[in-house]
C-alpha atoms as a PDB file:
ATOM      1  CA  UNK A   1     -53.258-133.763 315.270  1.00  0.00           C
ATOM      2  CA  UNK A   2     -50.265-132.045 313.792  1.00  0.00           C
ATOM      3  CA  UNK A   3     -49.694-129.368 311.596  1.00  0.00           C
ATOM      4  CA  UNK A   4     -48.859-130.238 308.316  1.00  0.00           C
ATOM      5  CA  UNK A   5     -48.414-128.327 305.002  1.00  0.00           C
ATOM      6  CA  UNK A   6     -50.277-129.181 301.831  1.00  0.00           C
ATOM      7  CA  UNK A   7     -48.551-127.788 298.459  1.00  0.00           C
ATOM      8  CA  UNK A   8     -50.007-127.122 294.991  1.00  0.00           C
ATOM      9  CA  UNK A   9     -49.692-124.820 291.807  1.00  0.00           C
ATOM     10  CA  UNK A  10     -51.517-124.248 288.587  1.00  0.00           C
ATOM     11  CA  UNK A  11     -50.725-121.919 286.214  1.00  0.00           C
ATOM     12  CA  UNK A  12     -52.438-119.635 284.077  1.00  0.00           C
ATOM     13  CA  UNK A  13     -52.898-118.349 280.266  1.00  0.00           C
ATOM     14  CA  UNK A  14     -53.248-114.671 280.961  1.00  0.00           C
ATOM     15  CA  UNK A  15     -52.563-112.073 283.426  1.00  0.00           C
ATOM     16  CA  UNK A  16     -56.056-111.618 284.058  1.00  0.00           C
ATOM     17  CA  UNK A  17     -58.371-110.952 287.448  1.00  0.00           C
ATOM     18  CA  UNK A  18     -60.674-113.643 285.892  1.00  0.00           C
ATOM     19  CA  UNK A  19     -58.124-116.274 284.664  1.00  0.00           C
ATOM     20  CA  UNK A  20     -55.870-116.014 288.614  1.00  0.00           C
ATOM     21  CA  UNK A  21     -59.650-116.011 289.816  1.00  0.00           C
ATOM     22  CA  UNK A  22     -60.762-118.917 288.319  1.00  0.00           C
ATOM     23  CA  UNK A  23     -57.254-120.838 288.662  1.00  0.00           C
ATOM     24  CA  UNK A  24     -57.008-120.438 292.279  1.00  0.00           C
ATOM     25  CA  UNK A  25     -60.517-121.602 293.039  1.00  0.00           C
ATOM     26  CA  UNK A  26     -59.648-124.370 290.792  1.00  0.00           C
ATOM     27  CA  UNK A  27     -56.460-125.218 292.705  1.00  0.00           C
ATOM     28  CA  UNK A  28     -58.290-125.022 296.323  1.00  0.00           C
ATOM     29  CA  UNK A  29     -61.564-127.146 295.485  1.00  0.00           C
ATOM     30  CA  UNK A  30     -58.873-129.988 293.906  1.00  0.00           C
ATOM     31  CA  UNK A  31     -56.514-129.769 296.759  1.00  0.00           C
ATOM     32  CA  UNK A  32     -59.425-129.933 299.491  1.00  0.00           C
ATOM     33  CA  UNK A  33     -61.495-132.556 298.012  1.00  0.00           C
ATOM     34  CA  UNK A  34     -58.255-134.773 297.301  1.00  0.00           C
ATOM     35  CA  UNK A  35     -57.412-133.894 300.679  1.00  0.00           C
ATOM     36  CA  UNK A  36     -60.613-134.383 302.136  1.00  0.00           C
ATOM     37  CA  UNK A  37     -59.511-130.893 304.406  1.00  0.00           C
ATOM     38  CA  UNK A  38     -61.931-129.769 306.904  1.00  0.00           C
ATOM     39  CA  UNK A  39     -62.112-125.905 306.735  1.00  0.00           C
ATOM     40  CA  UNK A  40     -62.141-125.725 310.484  1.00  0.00           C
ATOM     41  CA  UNK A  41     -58.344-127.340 310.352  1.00  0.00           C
ATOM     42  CA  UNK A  42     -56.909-125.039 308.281  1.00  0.00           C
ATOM     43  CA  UNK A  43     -54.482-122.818 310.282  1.00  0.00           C
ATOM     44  CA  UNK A  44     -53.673-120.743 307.346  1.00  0.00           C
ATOM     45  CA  UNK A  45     -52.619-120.364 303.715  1.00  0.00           C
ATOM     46  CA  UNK A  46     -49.310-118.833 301.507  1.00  0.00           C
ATOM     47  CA  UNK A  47     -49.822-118.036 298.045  1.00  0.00           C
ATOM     48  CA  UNK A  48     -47.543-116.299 295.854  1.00  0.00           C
ATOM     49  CA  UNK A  49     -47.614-115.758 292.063  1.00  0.00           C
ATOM     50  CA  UNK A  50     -45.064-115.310 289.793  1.00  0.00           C
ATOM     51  CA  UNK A  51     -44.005-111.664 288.802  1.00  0.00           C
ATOM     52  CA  UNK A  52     -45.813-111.874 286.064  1.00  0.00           C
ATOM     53  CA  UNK A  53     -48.817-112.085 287.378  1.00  0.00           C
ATOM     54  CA  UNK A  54     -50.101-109.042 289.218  1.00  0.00           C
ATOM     55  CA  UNK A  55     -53.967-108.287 288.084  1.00  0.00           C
ATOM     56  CA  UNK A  56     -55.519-109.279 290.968  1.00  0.00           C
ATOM     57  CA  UNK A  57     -54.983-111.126 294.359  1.00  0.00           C
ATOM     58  CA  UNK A  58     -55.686-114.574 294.658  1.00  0.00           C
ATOM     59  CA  UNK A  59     -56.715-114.608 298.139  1.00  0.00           C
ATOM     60  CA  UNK A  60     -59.441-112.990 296.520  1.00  0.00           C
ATOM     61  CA  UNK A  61     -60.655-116.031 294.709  1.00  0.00           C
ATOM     62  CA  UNK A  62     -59.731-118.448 298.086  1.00  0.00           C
ATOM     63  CA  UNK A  63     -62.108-115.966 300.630  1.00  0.00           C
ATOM     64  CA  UNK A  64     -64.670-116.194 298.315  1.00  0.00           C
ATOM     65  CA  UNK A  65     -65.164-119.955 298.448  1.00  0.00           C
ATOM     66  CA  UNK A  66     -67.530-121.087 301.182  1.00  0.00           C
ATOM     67  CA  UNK A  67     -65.992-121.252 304.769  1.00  0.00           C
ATOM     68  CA  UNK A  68     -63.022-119.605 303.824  1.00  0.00           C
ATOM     69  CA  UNK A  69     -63.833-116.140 304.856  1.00  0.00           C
ATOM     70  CA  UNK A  70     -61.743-116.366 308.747  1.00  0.00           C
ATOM     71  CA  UNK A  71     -59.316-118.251 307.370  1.00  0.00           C
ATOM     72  CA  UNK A  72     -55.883-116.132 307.568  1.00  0.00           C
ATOM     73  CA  UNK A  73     -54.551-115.385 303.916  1.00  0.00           C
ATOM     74  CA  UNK A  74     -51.246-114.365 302.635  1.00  0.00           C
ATOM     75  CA  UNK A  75     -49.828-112.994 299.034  1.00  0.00           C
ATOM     76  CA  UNK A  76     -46.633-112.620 297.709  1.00  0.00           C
ATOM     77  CA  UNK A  77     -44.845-112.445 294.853  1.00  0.00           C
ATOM     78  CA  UNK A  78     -42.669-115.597 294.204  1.00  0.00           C
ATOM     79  CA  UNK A  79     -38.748-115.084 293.520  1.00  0.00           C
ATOM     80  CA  UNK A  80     -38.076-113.993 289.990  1.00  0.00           C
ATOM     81  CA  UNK A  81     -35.734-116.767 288.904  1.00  0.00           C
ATOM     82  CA  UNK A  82     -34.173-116.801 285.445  1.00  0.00           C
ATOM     83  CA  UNK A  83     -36.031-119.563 283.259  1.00  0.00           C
ATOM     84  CA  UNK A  84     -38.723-120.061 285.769  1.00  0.00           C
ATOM     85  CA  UNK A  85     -41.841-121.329 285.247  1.00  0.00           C
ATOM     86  CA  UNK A  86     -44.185-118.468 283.839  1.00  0.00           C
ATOM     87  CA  UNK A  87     -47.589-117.304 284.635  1.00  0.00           C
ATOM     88  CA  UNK A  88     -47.785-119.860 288.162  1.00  0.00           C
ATOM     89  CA  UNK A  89     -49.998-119.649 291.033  1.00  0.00           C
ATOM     90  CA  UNK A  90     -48.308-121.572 294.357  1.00  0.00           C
ATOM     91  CA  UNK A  91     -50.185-122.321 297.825  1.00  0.00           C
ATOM     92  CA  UNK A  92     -49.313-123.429 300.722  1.00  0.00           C
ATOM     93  CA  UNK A  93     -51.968-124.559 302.793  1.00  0.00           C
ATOM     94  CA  UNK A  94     -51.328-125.554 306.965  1.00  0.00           C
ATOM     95  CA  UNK A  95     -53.461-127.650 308.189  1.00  0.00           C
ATOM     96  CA  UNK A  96     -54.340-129.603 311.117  1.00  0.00           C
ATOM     97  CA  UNK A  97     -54.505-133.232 310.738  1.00  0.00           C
ATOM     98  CA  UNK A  98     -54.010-136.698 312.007  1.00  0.00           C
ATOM     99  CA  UNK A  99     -52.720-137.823 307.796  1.00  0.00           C
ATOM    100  CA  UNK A 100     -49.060-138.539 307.806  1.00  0.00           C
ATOM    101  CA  UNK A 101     -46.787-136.469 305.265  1.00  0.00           C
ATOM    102  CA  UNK A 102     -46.874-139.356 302.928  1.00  0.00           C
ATOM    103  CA  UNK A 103     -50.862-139.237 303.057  1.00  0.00           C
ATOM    104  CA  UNK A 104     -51.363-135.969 302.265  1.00  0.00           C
ATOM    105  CA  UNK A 105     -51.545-135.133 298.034  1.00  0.00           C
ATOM    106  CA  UNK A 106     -50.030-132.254 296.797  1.00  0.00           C
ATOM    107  CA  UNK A 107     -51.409-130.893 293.868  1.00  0.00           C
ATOM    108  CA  UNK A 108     -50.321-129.510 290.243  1.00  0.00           C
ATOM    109  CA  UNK A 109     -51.961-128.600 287.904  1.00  0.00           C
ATOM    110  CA  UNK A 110     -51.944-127.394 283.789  1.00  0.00           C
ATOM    111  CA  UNK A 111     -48.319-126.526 283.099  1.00  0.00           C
ATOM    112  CA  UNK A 112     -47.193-126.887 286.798  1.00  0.00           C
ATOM    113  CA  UNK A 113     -47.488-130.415 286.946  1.00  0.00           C
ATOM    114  CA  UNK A 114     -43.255-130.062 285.883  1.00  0.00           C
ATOM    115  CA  UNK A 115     -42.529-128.319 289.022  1.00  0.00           C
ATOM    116  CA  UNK A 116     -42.932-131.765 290.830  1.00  0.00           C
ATOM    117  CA  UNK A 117     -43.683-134.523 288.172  1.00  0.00           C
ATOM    118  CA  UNK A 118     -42.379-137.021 291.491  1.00  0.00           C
ATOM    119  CA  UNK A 119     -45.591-136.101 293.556  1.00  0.00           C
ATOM    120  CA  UNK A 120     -47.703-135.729 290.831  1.00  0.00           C
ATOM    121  CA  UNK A 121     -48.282-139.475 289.544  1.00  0.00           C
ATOM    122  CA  UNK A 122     -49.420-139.536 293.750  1.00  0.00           C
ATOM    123  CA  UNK A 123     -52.045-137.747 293.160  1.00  0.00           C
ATOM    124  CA  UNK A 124     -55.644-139.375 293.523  1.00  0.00           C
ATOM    125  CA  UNK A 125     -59.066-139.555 293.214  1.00  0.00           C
ATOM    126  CA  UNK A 126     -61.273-139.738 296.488  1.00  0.00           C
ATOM    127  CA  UNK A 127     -64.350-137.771 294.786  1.00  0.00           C
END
């Protein structure tokens, strides 16, 4: 097995607790089942938001998913680039597994599909 990092953004309508909750738990149920991720080989996971968001964390919405409670979780806010993408949710998740980079899917979603429209025609559906 090898570590290996599994990407993925969504974005959101409003600065909301219940719109970054519901988009995050979104994001991680599409990137595990498309990844077909084992909870167990998940070393840890990044996510930042852009400065736009800020009512609530959305680690909040990823520990509240079953299994996900040990799993270390970080925050931060994402660079504050002019003419950035607005209102975006980003994770990075490392995980352990015996996929090769090119078999792992990275996943965008709603208005975030343009941050990486070359991965996102890639994306599948094992469910």
């Amino acid at each position: 097995m090898k570590v290996r990092g599994i990407r993925g953004a969504i974005t959101v309508l409003v600065n909301t607790p219940v719109a970054i909750f519901e988009a995050t738990q979104e994001l991680m149920k599409e990137i595990v089942r498309q990844n077909d991720i084992d909870i167990d080989n998940v070393a840890s996971v990044f996510l930042t938001m852009t400065q736009d968001l800020n009512a609530d964390f959305p680690a909040k919405a990823v520990r509240s998913l079953p299994g996900w409670q040990w799993v270390p979780l970080m925050c931060a806010p994402e660079l504050n680039v002019p003419n950035a993408m607005k209102r975006c949710i980003r994770v990075l998740i490392h995980v352990n597994t015996t996929h090769s980079q090119e078999d792992l899917n990275h996943i965008y979603l709603g208005e975030a599909v343009a941050l990486r429209p070359d991965v996102v025609g890639r994306q599948t559906d094992k469910g």
